[in-house]
Protein backbone atom coordinates (compact mmCIF):
# COMPACT_ATOMS: atom_id res chain seq x y z
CA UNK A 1 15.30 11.35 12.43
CA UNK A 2 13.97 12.63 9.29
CA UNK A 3 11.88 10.53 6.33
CA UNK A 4 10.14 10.80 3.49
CA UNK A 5 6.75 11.50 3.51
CA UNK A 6 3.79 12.37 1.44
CA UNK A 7 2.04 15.50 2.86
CA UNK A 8 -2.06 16.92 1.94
CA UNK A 9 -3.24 20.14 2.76
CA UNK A 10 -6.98 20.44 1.99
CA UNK A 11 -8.68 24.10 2.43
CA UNK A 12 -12.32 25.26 2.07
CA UNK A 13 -12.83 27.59 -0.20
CA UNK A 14 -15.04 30.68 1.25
CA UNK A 15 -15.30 29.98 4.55
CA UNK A 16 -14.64 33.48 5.57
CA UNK A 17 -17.43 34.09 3.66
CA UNK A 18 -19.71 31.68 5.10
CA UNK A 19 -18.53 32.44 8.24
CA UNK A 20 -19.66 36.46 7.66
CA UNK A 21 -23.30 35.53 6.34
CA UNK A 22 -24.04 32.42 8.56
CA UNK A 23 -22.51 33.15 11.78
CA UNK A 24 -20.16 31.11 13.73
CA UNK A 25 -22.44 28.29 14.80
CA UNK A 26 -23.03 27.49 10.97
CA UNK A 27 -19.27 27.74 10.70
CA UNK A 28 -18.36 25.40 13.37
CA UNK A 29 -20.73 23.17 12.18
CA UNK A 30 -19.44 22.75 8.85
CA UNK A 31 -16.27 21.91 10.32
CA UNK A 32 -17.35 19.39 12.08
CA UNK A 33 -19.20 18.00 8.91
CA UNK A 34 -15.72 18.40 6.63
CA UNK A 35 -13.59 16.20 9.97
CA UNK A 36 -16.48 13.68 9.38
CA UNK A 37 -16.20 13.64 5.99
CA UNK A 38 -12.47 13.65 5.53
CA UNK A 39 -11.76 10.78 8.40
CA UNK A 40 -14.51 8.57 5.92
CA UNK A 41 -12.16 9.57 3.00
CA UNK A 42 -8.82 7.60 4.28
CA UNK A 43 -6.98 5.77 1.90
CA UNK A 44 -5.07 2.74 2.77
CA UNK A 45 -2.19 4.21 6.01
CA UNK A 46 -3.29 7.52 5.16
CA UNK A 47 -4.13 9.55 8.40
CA UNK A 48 -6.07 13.16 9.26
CA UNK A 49 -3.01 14.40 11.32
CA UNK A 50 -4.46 17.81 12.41
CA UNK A 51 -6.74 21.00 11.60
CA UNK A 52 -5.76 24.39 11.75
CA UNK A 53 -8.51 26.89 11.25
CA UNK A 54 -10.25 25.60 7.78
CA UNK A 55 -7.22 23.90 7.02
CA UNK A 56 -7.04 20.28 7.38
CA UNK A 57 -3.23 18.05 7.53
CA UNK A 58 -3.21 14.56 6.34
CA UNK A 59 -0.26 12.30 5.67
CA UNK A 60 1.17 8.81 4.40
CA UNK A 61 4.26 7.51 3.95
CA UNK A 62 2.69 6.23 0.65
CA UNK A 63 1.80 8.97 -1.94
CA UNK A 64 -0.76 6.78 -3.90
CA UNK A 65 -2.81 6.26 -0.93
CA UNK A 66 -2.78 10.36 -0.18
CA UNK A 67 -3.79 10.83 -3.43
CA UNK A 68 -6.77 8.11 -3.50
CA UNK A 69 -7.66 9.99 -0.26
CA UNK A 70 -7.65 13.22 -1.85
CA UNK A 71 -9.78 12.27 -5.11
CA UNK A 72 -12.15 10.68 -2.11
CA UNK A 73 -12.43 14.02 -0.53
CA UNK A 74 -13.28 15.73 -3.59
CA UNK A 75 -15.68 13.35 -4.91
CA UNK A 76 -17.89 13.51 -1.32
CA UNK A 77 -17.55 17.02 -0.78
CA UNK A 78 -18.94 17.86 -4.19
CA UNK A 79 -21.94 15.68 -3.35
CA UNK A 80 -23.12 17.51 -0.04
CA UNK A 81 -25.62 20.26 0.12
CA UNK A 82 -25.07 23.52 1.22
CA UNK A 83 -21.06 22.82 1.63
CA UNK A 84 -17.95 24.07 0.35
CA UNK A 85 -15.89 23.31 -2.59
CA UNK A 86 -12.33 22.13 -1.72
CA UNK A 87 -8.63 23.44 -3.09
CA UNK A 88 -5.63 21.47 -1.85
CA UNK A 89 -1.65 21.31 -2.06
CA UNK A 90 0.07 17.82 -2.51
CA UNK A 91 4.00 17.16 -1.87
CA UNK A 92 6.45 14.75 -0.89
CA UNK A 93 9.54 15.09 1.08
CA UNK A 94 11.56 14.90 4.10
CA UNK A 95 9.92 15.83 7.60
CA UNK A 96 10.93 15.66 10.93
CA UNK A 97 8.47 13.90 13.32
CA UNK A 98 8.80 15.23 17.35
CA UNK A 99 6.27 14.69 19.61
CA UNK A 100 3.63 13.99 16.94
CA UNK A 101 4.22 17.47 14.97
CA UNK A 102 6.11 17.11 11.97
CA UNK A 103 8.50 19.89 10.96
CA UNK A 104 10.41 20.84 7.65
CA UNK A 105 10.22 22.96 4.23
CA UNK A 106 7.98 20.24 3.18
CA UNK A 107 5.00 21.17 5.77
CA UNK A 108 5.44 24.50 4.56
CA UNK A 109 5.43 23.96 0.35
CA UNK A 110 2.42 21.78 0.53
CA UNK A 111 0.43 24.90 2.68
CA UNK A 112 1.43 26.84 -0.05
CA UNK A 113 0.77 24.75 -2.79
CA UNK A 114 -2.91 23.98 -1.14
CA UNK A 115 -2.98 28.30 -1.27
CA UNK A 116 -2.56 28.92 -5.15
CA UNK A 117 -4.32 25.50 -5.46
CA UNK A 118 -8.04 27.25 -7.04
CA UNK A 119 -11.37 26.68 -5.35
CA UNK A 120 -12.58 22.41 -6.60
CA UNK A 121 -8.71 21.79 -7.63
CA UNK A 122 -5.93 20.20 -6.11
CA UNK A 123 -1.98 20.93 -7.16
CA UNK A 124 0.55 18.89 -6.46
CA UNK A 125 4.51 18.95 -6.56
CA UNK A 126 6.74 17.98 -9.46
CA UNK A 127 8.57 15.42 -6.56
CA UNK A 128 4.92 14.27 -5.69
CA UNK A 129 3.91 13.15 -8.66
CA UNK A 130 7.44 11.67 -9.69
CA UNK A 131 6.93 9.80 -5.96
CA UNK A 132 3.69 8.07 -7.37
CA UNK A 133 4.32 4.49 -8.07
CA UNK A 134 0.72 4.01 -10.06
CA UNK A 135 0.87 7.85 -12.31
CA UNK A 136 -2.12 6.11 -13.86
CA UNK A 137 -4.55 6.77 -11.05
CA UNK A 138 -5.21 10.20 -12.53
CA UNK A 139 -3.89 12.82 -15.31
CA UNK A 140 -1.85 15.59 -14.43
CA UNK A 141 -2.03 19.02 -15.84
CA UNK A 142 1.25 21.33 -15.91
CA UNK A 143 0.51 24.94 -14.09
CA UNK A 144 3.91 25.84 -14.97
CA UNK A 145 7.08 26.90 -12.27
CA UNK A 146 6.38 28.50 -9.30
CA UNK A 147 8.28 30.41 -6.70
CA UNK A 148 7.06 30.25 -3.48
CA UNK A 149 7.91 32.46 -0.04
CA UNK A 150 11.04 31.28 1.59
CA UNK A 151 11.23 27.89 -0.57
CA UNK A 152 14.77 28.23 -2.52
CA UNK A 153 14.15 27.68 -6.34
CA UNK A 154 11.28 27.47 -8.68
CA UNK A 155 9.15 24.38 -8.41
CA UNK A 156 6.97 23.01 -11.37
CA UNK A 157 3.17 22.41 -10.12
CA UNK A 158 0.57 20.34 -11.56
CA UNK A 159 -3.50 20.09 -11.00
CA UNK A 160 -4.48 17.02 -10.27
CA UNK A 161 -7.13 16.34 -14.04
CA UNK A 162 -10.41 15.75 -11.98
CA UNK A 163 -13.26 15.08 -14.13
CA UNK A 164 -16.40 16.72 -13.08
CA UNK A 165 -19.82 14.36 -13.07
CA UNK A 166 -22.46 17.35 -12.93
CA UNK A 167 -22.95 21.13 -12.84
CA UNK A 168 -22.14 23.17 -10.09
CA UNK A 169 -24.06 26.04 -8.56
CA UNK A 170 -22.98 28.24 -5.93
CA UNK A 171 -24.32 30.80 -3.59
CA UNK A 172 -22.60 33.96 -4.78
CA UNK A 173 -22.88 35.33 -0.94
CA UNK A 174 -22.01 32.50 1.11
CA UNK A 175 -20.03 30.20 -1.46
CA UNK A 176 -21.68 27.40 -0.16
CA UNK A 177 -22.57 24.55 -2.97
CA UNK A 178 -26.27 23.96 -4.42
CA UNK A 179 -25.86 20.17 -5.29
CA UNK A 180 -30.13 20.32 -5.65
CA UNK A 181 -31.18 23.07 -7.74
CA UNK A 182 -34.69 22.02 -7.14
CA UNK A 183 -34.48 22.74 -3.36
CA UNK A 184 -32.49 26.14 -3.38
CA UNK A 185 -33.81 29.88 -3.76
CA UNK A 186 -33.44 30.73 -7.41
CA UNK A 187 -33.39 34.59 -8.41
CA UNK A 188 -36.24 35.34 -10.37
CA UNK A 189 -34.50 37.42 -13.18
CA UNK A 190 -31.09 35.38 -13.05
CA UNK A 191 -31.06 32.52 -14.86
CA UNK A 192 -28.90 29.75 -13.25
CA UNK A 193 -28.63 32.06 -9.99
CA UNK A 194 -28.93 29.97 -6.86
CA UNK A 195 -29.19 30.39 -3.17
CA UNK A 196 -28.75 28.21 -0.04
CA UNK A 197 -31.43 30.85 1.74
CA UNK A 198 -33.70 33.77 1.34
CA UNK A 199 -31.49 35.69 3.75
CA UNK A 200 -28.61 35.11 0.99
CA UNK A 201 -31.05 36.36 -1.81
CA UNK A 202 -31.68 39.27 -0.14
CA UNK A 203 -27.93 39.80 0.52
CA UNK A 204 -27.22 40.03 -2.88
CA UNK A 205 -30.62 41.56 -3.83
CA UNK A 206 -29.00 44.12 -1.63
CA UNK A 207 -25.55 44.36 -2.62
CA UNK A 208 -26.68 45.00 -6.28
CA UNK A 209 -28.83 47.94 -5.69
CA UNK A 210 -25.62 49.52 -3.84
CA UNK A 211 -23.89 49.03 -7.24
CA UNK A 212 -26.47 49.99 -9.60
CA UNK A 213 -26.99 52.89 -7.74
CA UNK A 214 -22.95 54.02 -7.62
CA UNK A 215 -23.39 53.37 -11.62
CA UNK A 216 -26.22 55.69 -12.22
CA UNK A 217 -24.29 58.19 -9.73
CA UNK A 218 -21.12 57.98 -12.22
CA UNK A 219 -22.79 58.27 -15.09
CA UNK A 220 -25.19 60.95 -14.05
């Protein structure tokens, strides 16, 4: 039997990058530091229903208490060195629930919301936000209509209006965030250039003299 349900997919943004520069260990780890996180996020019946990769699936039958959740999961995240910043997809609709997998165009639009979603931002359906009974919680930004693969029709998407408290630096090699300026690597010619580690500074140290070098080469 199907019902309505409000659906949350929440990605990390540059893993694959991480991944590349820190090696799988620091990649697994981070996972388990973003399940710990996100299960300390829960709002009200609001549930972490599975993980796929990066991606993690929660769910509610209440869409207030997915978004609560979500604004929780952006508000820790953004405080934890050396992590990654969020993007997520919100959406509410029917679903089928068999054997504890739940299956329907809904799964898929939120997955695909969460991918257009940009890195720190979370979108969310024109039939999520309409589901909300408190539309106070938060403002909502229009991003417009949106066709998405295999989803009949164009939907309209807002970004959830999340008010930033501080300045964020990231690593440009490893994406991870620099929540303590004080206790990164800062490049010594860059001004507001930050690294997690010296083996990131000398990655981009690196990658710069490749391109400097293909410039003088073109213009030689």
């Amino acid at each position: 039997m199907e019902k309505n349900i409000a659906i949350l997919m929440a990605d990390l943004s540059g893993y694959t990058a991480l991944t590349e520069t820190h090696g799988a260990t620091s990649a697994a780890d981070l996972i388990d530091k973003y399940i710990s996180i996100a299960e300390n996020c829960l709002v009200g019946d609001s549930k972490l229903h599975q993980r796929t990769g990066d991606e993690l699936m929660f769910v509610s039958d209440y869409p207030d208490f997915l978004l609560a959740t979500a604004l929780n999961l952006e508000a820790k995240t953004t405080k934890e060195e050396n992590f990654l910043q969020i993007h997520g997809g919100l959406h509410f609709g029917k679903v089928l629930n068999r054997a504890n997998s739940y299956f329907g165009s809904t799964v898929n639009l939120a997955s695909r919301i969460a991918a257009k979603a940009l890195a720190g931002t979370f979108w969310c359906s024109d039939d999520f936000v309409r589901s909300l009974t408190n539309k106070s919680i938060c403002a909502f930004k229009s991003k417009g209509s949106h066709l998405f693969k295999n989803i009949n029709g164009q939907k309209e998407i807002f970004e959830v209006n999340i008010e930033k408290a501080r300045t964020t630096y990231i690593d440009p090699i490893c994406r991870m965030l620099i929540v303590n300026p004080q206790n990164a690597i800062h490049h010594p010619n860059e001004i507001e250039l930050y690294f997690c580690s010296a083996q990131c500074r000398e990655e981009y140290n690196k990658s710069h003299s490749i391109v400097q070098c293909i410039e003088m080469q073109e213009h030689s």
